[in-house]
PDB file of N, CA and C in Angstrom:
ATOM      1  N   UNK A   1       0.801  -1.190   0.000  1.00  0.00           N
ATOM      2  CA  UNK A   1       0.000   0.000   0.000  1.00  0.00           C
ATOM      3  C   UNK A   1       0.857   1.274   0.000  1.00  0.00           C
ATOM      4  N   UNK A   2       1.982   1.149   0.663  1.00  0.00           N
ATOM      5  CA  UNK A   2       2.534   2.115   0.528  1.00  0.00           C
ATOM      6  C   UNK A   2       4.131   2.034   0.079  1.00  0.00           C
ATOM      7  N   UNK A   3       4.822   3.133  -0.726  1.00  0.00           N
ATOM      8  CA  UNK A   3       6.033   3.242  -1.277  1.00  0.00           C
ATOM      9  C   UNK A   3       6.923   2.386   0.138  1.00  0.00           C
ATOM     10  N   UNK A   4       7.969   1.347  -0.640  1.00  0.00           N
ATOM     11  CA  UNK A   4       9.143   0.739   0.332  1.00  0.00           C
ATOM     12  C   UNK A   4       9.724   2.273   1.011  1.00  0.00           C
ATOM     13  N   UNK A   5      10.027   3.172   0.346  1.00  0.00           N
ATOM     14  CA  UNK A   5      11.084   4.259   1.147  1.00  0.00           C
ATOM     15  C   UNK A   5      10.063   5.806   1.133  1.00  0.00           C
ATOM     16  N   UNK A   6       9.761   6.096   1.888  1.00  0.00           N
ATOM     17  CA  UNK A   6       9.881   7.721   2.026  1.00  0.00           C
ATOM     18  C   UNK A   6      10.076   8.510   2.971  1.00  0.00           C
ATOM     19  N   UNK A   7      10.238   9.788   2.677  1.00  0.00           N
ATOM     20  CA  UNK A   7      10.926  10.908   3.542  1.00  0.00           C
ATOM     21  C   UNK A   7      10.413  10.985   4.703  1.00  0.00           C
ATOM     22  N   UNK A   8      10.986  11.910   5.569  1.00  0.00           N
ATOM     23  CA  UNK A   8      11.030  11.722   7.361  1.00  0.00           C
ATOM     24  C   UNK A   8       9.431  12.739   7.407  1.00  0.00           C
ATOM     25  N   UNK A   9       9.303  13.531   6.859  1.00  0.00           N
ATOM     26  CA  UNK A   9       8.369  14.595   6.893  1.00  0.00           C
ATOM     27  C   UNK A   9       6.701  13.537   6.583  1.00  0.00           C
ATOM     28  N   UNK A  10       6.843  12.460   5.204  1.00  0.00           N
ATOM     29  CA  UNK A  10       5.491  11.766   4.948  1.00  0.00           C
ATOM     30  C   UNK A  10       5.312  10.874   6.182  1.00  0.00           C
ATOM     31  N   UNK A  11       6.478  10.084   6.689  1.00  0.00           N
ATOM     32  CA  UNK A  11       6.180   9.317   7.455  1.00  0.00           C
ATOM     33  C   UNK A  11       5.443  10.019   9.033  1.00  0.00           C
ATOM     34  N   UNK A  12       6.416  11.348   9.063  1.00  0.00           N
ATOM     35  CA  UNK A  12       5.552  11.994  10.429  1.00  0.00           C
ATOM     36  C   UNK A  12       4.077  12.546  10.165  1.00  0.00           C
ATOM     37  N   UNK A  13       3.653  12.658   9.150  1.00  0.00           N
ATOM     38  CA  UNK A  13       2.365  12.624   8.814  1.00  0.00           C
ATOM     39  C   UNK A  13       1.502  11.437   8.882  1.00  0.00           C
ATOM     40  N   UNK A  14       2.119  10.276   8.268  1.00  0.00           N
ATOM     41  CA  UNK A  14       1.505   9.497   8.225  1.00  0.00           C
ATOM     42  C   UNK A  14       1.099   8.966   9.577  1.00  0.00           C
ATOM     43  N   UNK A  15       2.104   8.827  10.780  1.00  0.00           N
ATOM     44  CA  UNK A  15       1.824   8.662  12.111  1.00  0.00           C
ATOM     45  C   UNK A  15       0.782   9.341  12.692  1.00  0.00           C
ATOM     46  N   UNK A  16       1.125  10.723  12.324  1.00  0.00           N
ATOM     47  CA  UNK A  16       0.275  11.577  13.190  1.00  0.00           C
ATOM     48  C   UNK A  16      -1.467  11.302  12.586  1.00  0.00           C
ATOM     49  N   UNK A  17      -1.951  10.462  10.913  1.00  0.00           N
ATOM     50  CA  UNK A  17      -3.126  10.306  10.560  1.00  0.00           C
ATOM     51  C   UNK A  17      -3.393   8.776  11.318  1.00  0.00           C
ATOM     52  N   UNK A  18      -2.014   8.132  11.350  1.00  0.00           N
ATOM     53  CA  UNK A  18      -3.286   6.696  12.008  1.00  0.00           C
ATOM     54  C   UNK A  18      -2.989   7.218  13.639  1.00  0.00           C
ATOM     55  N   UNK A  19      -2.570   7.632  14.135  1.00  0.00           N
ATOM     56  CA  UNK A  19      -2.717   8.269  15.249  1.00  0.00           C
ATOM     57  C   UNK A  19      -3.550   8.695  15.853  1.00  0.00           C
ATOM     58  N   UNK A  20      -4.211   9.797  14.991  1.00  0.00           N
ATOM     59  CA  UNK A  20      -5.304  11.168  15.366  1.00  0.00           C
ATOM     60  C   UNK A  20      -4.779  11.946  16.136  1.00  0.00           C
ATOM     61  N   UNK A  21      -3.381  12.251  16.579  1.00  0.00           N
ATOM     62  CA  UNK A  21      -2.790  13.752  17.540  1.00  0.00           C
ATOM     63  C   UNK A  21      -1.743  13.596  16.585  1.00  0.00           C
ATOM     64  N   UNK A  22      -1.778  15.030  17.071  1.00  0.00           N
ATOM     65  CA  UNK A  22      -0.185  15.892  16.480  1.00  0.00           C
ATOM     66  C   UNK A  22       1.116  15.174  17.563  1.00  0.00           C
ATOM     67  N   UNK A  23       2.114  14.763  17.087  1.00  0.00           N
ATOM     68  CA  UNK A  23       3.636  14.952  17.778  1.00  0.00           C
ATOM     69  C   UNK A  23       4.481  15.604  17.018  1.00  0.00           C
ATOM     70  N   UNK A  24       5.349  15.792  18.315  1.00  0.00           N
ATOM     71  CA  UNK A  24       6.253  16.917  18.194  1.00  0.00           C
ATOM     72  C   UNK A  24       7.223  16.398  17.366  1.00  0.00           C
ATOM     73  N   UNK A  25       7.675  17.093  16.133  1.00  0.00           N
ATOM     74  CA  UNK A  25       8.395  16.724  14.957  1.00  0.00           C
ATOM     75  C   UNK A  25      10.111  17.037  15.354  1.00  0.00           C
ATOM     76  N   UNK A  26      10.019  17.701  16.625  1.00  0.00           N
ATOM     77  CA  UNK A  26      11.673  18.179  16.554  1.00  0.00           C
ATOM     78  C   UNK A  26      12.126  16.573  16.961  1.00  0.00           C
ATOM     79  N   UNK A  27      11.722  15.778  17.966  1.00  0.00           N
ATOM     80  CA  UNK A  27      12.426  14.529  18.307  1.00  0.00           C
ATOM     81  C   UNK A  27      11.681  13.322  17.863  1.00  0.00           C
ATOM     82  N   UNK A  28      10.852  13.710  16.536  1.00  0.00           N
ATOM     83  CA  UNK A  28      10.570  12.464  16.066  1.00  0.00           C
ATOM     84  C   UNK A  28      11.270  11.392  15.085  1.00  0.00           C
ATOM     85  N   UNK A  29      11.565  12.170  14.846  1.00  0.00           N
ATOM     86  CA  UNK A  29      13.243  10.995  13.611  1.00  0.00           C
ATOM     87  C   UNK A  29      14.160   9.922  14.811  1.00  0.00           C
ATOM     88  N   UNK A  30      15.182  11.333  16.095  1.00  0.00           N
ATOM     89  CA  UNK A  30      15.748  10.334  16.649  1.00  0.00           C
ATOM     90  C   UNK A  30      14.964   9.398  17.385  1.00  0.00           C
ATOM     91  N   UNK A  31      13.574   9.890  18.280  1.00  0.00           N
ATOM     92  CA  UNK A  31      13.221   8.876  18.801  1.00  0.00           C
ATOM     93  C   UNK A  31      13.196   7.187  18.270  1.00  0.00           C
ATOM     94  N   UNK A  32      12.249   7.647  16.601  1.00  0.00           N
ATOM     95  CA  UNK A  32      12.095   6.539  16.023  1.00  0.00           C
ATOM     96  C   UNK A  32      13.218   5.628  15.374  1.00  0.00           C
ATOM     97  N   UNK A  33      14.448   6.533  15.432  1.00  0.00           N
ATOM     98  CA  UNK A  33      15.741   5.702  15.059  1.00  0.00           C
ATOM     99  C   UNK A  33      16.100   5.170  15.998  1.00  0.00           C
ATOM    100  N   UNK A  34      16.017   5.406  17.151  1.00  0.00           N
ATOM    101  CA  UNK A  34      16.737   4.586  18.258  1.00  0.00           C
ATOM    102  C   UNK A  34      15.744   3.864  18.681  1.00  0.00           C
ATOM    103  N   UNK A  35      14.589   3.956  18.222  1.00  0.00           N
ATOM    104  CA  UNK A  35      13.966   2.708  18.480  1.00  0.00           C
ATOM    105  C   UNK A  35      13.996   1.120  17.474  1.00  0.00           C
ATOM    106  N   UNK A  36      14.833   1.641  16.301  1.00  0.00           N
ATOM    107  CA  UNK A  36      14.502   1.038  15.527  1.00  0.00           C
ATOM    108  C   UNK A  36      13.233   0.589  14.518  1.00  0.00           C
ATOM    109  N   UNK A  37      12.224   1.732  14.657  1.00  0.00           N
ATOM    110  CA  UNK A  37      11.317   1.544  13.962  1.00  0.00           C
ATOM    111  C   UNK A  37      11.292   2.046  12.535  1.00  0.00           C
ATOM    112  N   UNK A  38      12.432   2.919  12.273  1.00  0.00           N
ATOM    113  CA  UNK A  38      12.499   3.727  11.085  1.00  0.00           C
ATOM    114  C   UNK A  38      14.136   3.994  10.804  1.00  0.00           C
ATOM    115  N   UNK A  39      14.734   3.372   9.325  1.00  0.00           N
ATOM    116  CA  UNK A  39      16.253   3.575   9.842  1.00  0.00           C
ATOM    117  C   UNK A  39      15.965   4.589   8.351  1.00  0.00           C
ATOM    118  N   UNK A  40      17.608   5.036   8.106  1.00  0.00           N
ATOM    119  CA  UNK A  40      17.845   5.933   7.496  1.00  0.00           C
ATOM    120  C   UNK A  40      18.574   5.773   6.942  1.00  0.00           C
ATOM    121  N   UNK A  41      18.247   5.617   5.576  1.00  0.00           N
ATOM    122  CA  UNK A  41      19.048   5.397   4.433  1.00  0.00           C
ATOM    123  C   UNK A  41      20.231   6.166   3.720  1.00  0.00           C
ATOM    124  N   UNK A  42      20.982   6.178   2.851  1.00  0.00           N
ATOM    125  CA  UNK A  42      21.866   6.558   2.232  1.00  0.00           C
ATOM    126  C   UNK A  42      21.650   7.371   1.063  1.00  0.00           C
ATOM    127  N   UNK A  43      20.304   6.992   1.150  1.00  0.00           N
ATOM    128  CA  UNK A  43      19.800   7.851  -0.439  1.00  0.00           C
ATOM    129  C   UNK A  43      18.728   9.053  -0.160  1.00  0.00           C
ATOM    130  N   UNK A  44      19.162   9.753  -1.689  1.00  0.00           N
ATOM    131  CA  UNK A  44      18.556  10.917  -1.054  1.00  0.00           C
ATOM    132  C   UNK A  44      17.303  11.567  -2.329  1.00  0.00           C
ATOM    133  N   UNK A  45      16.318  11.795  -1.789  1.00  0.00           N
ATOM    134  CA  UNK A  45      15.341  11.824  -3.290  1.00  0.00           C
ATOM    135  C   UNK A  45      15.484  13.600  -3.575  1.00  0.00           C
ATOM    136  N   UNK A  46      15.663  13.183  -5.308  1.00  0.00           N
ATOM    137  CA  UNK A  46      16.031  14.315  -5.934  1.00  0.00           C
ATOM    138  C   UNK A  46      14.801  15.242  -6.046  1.00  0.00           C
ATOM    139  N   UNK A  47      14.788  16.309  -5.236  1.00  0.00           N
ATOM    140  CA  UNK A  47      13.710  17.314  -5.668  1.00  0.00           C
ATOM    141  C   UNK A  47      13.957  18.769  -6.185  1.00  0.00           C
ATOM    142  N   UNK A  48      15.192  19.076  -6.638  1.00  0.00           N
ATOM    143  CA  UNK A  48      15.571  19.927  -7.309  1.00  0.00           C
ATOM    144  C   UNK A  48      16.888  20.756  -6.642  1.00  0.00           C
ATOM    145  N   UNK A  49      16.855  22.109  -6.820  1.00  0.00           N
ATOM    146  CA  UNK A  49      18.214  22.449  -6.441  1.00  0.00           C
ATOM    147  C   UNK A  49      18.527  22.528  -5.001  1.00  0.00           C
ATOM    148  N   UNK A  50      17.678  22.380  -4.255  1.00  0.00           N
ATOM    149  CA  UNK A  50      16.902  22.787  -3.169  1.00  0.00           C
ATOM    150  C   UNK A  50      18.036  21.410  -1.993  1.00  0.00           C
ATOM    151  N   UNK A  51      18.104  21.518  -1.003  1.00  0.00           N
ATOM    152  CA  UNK A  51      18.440  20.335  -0.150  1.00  0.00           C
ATOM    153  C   UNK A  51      17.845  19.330  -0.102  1.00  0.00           C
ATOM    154  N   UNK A  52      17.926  17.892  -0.489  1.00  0.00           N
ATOM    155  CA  UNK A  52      16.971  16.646  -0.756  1.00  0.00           C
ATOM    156  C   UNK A  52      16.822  16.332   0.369  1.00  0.00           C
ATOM    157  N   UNK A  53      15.918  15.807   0.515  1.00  0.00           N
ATOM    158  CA  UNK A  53      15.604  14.980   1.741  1.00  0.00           C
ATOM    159  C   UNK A  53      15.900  13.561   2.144  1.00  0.00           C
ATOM    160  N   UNK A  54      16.361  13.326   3.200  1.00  0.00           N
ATOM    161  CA  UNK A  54      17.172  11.355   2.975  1.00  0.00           C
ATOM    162  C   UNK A  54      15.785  10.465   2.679  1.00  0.00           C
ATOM    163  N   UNK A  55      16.130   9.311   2.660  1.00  0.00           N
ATOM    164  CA  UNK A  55      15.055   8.222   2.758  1.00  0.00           C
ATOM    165  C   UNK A  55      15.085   7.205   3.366  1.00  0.00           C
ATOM    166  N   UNK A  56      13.545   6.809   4.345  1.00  0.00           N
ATOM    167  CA  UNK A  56      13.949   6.306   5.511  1.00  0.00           C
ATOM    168  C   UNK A  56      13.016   5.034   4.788  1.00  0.00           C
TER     169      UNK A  56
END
């Protein structure tokens, strides 16, 4: 149903919809990396000149 890889920003959305509350986005990457629920890849999706975003 959903793409194998995407960015840190869809996935904190996506939490926060099967969720139903907002969390706080400043410690949501490391939390979920050190939990091992979300690792972080090497690659980075091209969205123009702009800073890409990694893929988790």
């Amino acid at each position: 149903m959903l793409p194998e890889k995407l960015t840190l920003p869809k996935i904190h959305t996506l939490y926060e919809t099967i969720l139903g509350k907002q969390l706080d986005q400043r410690n949501f990457s490391k939390k979920h990396v050190a939990l091992g629920l979300i690792k972080k890849l090497d690659e980075q999706r091209a969205i123009g000149p702009h800073r890409s975003p990694y893929l988790y």
